[in-house]
ModelCIF file with pLDDT and N, C-alpha, C, O atoms, coordinates in Angstrom:
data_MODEL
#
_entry.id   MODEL 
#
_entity.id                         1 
_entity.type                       polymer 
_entity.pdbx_number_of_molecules   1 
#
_entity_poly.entity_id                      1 
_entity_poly.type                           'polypeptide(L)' 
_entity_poly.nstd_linkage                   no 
_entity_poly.nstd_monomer                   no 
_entity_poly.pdbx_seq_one_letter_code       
;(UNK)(UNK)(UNK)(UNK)(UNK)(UNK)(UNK)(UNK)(UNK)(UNK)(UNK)(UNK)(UNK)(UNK)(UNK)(UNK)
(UNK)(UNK)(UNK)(UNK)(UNK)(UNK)(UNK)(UNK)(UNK)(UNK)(UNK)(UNK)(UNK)(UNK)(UNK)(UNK)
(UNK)(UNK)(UNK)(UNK)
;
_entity_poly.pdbx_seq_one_letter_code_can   XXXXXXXXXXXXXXXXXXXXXXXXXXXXXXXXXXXX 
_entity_poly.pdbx_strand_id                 A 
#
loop_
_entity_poly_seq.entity_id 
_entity_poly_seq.num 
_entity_poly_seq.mon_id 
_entity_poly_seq.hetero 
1 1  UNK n 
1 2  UNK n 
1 3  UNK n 
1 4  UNK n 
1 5  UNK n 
1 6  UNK n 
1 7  UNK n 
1 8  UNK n 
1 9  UNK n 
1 10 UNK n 
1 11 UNK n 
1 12 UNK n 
1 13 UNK n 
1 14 UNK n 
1 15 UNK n 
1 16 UNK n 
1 17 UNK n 
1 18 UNK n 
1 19 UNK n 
1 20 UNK n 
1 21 UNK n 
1 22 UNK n 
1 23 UNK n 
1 24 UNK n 
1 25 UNK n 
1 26 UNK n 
1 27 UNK n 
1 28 UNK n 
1 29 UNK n 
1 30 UNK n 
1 31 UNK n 
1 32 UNK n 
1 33 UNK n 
1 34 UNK n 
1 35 UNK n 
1 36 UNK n 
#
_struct_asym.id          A 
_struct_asym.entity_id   1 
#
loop_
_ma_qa_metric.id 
_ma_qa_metric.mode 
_ma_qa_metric.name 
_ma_qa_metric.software_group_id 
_ma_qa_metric.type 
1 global pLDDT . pLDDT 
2 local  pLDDT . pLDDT 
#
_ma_qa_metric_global.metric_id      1 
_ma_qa_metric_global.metric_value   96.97 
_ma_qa_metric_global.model_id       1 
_ma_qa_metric_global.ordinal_id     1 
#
loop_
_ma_qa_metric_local.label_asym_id 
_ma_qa_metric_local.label_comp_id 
_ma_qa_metric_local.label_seq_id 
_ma_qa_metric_local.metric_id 
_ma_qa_metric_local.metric_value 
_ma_qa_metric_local.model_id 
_ma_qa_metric_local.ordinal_id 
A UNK 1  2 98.00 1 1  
A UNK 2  2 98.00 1 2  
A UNK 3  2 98.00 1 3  
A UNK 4  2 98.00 1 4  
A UNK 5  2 98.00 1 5  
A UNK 6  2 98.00 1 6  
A UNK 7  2 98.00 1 7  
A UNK 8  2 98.00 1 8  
A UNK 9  2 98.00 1 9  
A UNK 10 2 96.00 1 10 
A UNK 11 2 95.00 1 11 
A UNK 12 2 94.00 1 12 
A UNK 13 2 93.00 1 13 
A UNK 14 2 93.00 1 14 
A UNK 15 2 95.00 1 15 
A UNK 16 2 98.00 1 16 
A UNK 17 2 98.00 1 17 
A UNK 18 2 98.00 1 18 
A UNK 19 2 98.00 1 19 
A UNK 20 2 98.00 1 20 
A UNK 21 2 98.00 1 21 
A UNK 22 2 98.00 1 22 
A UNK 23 2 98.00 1 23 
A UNK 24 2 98.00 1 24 
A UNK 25 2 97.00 1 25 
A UNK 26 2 98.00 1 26 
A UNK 27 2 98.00 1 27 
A UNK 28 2 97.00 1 28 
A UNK 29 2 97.00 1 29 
A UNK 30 2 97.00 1 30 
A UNK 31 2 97.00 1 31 
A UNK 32 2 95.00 1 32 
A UNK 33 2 96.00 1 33 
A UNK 34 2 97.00 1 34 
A UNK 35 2 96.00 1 35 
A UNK 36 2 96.00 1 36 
#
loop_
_atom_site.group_PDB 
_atom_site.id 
_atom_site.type_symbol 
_atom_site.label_atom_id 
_atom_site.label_alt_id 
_atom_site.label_comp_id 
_atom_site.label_asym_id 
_atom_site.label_entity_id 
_atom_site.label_seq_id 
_atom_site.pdbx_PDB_ins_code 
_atom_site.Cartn_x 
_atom_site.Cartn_y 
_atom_site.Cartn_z 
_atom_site.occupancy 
_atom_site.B_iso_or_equiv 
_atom_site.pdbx_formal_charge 
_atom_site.auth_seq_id 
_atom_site.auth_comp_id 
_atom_site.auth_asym_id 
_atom_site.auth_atom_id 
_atom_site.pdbx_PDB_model_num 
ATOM 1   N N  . UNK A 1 1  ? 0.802  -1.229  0.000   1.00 98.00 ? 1  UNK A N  1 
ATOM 2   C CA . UNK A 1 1  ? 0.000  0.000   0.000   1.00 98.00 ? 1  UNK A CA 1 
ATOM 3   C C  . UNK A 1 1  ? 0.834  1.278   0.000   1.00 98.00 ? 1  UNK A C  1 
ATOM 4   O O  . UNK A 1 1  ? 0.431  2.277   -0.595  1.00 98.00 ? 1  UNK A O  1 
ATOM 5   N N  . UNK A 1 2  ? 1.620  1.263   0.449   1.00 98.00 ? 2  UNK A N  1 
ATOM 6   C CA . UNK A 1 2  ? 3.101  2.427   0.443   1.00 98.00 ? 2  UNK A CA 1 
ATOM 7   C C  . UNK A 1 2  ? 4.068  2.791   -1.170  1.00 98.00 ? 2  UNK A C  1 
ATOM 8   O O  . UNK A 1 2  ? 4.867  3.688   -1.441  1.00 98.00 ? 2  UNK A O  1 
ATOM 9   N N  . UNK A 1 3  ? 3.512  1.594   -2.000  1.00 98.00 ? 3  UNK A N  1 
ATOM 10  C CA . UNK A 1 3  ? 3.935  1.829   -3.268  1.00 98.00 ? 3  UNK A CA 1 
ATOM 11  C C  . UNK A 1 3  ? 3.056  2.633   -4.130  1.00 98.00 ? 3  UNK A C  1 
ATOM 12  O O  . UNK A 1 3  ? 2.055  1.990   -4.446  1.00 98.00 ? 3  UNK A O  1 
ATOM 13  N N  . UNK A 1 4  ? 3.094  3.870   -4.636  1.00 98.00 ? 4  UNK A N  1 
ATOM 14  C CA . UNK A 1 4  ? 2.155  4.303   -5.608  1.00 98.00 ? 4  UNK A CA 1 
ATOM 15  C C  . UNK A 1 4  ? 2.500  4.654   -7.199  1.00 98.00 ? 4  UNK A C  1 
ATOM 16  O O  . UNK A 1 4  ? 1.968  5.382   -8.037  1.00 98.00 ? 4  UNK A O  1 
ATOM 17  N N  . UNK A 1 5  ? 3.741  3.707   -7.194  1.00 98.00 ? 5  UNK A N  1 
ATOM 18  C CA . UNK A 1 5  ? 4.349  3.307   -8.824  1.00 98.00 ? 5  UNK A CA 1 
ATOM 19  C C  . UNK A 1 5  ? 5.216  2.835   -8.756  1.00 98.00 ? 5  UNK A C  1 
ATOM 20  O O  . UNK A 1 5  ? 6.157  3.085   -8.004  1.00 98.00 ? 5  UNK A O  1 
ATOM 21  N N  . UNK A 1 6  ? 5.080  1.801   -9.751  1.00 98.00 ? 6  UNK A N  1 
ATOM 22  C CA . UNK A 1 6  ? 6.347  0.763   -9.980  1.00 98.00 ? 6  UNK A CA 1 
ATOM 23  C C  . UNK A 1 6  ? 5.903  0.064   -11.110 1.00 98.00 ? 6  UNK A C  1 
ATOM 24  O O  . UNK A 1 6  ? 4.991  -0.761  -11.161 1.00 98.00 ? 6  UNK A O  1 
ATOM 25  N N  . UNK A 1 7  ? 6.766  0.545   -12.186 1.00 98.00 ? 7  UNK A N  1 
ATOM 26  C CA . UNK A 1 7  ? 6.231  0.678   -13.594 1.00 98.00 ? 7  UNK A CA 1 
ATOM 27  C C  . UNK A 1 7  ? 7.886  0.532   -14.750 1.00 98.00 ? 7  UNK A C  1 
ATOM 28  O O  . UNK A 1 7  ? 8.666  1.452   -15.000 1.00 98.00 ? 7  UNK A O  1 
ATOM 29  N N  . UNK A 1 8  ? 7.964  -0.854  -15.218 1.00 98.00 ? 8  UNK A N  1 
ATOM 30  C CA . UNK A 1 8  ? 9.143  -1.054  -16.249 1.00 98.00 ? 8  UNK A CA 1 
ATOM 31  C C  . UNK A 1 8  ? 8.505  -0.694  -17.271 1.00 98.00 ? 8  UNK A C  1 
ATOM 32  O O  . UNK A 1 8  ? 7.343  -0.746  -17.673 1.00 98.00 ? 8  UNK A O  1 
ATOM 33  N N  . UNK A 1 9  ? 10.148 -0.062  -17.852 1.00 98.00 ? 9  UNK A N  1 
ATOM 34  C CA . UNK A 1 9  ? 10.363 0.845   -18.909 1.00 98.00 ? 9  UNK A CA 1 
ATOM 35  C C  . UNK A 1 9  ? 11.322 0.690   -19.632 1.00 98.00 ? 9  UNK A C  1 
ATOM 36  O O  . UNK A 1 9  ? 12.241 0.010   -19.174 1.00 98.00 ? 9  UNK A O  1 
ATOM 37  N N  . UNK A 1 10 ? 11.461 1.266   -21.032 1.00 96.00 ? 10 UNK A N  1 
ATOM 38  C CA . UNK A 1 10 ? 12.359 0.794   -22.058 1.00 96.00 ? 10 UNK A CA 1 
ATOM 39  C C  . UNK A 1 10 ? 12.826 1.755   -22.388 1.00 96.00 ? 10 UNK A C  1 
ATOM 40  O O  . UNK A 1 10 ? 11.987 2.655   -22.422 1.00 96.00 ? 10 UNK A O  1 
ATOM 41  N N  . UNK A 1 11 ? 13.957 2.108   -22.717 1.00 95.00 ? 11 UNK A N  1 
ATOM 42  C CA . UNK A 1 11 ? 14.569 3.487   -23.168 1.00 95.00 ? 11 UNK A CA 1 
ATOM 43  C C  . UNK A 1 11 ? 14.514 2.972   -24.913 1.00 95.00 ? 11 UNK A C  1 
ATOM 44  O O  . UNK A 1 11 ? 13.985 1.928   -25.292 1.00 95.00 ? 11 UNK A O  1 
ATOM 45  N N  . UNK A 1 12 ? 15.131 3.891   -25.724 1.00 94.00 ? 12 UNK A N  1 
ATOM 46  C CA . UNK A 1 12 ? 15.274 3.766   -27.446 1.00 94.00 ? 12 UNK A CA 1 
ATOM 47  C C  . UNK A 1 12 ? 16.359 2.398   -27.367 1.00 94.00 ? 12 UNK A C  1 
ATOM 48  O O  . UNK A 1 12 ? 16.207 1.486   -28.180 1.00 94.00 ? 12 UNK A O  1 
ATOM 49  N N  . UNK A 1 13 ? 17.416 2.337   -26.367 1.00 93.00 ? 13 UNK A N  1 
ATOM 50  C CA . UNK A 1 13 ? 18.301 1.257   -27.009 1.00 93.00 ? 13 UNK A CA 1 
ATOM 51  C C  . UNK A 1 13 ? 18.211 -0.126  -26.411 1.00 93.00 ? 13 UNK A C  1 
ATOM 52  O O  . UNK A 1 13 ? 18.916 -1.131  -26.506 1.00 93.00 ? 13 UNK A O  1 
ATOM 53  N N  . UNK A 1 14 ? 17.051 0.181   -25.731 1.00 93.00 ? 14 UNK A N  1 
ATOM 54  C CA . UNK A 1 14 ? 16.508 -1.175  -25.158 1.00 93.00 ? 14 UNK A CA 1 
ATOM 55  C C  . UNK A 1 14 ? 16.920 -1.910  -23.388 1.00 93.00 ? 14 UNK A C  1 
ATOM 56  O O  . UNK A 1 14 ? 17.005 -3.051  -22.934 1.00 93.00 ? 14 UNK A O  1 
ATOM 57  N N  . UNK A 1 15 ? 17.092 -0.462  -22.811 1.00 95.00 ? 15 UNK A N  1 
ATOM 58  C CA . UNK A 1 15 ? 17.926 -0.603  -21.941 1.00 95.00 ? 15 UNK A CA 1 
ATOM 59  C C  . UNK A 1 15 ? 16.717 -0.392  -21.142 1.00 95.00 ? 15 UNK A C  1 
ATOM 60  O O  . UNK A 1 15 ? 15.891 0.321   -21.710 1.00 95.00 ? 15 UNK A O  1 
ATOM 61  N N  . UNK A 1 16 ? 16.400 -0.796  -20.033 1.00 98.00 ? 16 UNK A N  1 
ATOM 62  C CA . UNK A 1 16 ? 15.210 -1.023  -18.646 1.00 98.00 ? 16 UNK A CA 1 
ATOM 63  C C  . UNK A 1 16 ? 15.918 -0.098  -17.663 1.00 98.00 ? 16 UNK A C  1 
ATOM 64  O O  . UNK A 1 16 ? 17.080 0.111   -17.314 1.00 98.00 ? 16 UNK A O  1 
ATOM 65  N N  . UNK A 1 17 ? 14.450 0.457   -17.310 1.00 98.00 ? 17 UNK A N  1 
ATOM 66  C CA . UNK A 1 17 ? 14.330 1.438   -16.221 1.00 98.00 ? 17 UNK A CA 1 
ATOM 67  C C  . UNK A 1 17 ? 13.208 0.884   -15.335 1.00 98.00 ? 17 UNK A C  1 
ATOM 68  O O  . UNK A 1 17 ? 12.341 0.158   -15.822 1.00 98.00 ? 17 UNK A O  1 
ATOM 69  N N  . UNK A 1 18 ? 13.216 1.152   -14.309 1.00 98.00 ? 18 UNK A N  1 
ATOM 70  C CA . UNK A 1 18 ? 12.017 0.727   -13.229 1.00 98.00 ? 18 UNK A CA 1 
ATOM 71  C C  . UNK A 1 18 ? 11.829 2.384   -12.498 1.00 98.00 ? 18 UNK A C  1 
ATOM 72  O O  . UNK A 1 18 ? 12.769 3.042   -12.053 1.00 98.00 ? 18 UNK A O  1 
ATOM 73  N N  . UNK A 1 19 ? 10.450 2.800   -12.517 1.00 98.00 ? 19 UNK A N  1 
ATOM 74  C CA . UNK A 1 19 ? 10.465 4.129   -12.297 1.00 98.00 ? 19 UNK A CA 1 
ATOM 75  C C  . UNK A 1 19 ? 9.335  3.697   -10.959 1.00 98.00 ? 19 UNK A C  1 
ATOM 76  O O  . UNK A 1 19 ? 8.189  3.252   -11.019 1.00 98.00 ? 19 UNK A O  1 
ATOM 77  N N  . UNK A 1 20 ? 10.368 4.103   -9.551  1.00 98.00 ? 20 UNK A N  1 
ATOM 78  C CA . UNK A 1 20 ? 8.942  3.866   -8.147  1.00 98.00 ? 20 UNK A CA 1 
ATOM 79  C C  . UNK A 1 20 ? 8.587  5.271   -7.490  1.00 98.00 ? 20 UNK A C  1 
ATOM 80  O O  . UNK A 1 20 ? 9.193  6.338   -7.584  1.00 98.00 ? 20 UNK A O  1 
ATOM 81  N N  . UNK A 1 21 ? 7.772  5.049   -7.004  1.00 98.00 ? 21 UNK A N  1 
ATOM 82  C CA . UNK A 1 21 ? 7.355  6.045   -5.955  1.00 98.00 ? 21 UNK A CA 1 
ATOM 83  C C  . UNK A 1 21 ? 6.897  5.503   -4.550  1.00 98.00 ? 21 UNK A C  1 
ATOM 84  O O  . UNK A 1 21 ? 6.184  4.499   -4.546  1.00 98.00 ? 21 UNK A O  1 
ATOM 85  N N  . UNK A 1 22 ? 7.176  5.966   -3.610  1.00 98.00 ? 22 UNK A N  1 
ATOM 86  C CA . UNK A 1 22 ? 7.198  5.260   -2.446  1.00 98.00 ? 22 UNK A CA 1 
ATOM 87  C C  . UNK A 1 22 ? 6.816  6.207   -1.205  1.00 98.00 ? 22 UNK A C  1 
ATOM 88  O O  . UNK A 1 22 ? 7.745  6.911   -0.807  1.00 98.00 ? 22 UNK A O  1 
ATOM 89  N N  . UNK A 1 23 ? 5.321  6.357   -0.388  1.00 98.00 ? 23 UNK A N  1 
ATOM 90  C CA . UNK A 1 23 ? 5.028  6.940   0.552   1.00 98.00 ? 23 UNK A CA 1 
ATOM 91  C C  . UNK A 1 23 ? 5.510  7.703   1.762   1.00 98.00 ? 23 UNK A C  1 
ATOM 92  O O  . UNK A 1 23 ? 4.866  8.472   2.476   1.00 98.00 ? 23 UNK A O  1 
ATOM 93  N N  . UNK A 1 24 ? 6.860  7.310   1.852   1.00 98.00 ? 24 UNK A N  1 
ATOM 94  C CA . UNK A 1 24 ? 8.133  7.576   2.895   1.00 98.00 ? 24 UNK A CA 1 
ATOM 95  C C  . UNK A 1 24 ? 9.236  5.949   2.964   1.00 98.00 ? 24 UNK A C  1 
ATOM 96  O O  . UNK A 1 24 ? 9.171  4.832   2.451   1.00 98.00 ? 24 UNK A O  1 
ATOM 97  N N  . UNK A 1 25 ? 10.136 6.637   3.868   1.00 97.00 ? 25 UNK A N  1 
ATOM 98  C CA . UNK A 1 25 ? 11.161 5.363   3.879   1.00 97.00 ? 25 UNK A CA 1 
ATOM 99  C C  . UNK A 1 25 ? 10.871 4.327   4.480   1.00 97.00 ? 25 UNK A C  1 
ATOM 100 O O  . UNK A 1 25 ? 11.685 3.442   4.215   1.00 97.00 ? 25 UNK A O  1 
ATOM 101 N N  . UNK A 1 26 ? 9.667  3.840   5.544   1.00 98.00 ? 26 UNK A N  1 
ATOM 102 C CA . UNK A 1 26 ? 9.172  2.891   5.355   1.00 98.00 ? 26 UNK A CA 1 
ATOM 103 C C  . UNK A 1 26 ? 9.099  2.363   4.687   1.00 98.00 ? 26 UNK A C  1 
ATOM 104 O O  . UNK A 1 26 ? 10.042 1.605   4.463   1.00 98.00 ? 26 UNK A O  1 
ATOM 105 N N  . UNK A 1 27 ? 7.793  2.329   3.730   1.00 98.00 ? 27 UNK A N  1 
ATOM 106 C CA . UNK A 1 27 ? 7.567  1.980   2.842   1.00 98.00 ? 27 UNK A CA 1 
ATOM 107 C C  . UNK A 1 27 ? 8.547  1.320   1.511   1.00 98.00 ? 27 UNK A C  1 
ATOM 108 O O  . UNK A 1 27 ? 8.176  0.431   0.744   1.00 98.00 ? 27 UNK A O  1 
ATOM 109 N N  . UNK A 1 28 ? 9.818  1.992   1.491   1.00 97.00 ? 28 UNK A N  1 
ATOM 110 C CA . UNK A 1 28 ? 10.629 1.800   0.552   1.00 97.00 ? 28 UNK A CA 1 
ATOM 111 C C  . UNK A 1 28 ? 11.519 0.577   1.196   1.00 97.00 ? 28 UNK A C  1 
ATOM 112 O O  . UNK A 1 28 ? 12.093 -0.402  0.719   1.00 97.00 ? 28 UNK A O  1 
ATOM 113 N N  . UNK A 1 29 ? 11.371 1.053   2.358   1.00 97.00 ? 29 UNK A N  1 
ATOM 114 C CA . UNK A 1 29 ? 12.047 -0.289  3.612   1.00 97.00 ? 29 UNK A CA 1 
ATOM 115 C C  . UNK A 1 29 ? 10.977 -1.692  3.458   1.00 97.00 ? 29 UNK A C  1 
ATOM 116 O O  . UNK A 1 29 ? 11.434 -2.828  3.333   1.00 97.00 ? 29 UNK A O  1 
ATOM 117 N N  . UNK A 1 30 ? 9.850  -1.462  3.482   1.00 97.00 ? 30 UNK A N  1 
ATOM 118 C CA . UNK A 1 30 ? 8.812  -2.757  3.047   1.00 97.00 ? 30 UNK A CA 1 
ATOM 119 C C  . UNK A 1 30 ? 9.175  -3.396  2.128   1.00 97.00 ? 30 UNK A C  1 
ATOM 120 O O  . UNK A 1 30 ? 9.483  -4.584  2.223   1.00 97.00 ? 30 UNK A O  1 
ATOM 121 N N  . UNK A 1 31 ? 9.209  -2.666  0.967   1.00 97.00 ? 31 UNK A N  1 
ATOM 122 C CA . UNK A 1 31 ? 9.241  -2.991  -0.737  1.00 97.00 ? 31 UNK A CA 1 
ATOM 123 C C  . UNK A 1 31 ? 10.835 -3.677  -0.584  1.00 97.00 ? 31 UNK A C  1 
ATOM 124 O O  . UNK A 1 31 ? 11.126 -4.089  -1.707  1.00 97.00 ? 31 UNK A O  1 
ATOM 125 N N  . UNK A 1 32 ? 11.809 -3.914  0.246   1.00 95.00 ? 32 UNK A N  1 
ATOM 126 C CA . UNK A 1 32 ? 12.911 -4.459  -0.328  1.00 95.00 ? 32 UNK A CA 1 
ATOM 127 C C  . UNK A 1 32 ? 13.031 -5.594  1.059   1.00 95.00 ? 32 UNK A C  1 
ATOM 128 O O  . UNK A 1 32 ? 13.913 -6.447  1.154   1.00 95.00 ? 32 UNK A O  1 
ATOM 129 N N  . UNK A 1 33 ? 12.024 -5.385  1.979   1.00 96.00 ? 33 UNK A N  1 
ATOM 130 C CA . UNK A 1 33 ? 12.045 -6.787  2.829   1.00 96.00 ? 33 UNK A CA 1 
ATOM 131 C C  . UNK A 1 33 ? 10.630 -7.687  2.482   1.00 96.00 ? 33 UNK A C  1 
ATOM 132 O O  . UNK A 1 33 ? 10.251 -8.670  3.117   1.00 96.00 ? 33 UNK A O  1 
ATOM 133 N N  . UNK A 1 34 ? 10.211 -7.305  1.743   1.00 97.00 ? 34 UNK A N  1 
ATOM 134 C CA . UNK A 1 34 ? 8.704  -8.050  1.046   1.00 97.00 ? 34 UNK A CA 1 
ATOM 135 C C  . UNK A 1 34 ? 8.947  -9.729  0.127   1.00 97.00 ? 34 UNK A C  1 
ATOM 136 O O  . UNK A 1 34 ? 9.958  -9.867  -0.562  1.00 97.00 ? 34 UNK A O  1 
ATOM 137 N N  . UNK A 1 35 ? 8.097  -10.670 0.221   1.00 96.00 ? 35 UNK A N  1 
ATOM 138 C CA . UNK A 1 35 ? 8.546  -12.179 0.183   1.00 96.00 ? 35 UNK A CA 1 
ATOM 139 C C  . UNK A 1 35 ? 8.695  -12.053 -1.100  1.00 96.00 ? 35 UNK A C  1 
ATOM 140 O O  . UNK A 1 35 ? 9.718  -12.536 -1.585  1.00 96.00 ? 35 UNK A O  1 
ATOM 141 N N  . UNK A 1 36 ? 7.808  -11.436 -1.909  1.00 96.00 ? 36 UNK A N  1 
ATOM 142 C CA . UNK A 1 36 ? 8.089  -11.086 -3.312  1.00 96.00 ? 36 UNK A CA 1 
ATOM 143 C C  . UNK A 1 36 ? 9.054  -10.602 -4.023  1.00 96.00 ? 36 UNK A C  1 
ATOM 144 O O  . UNK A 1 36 ? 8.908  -10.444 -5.236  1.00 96.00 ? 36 UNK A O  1 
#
């Protein structure tokens, strides 16, 4: 619930970006201890 984007992306040479947004550092602390 602390994530409000997380969205892959392609630049022209085919190179991946992951663009997040994250509610505070919680949240960003969730998203990288999460089972997923």
């Amino acid at each position: 619930p602390g994530n409000h984007l997380y969205q892959l992306c392609k630049d022209a040479e085919g190179n991946y970006v992951v663009m997040e947004l994250y509610a505070d550092a919680e949240a960003l602390e969730a998203h990288g201890k999460s089972e997923h």
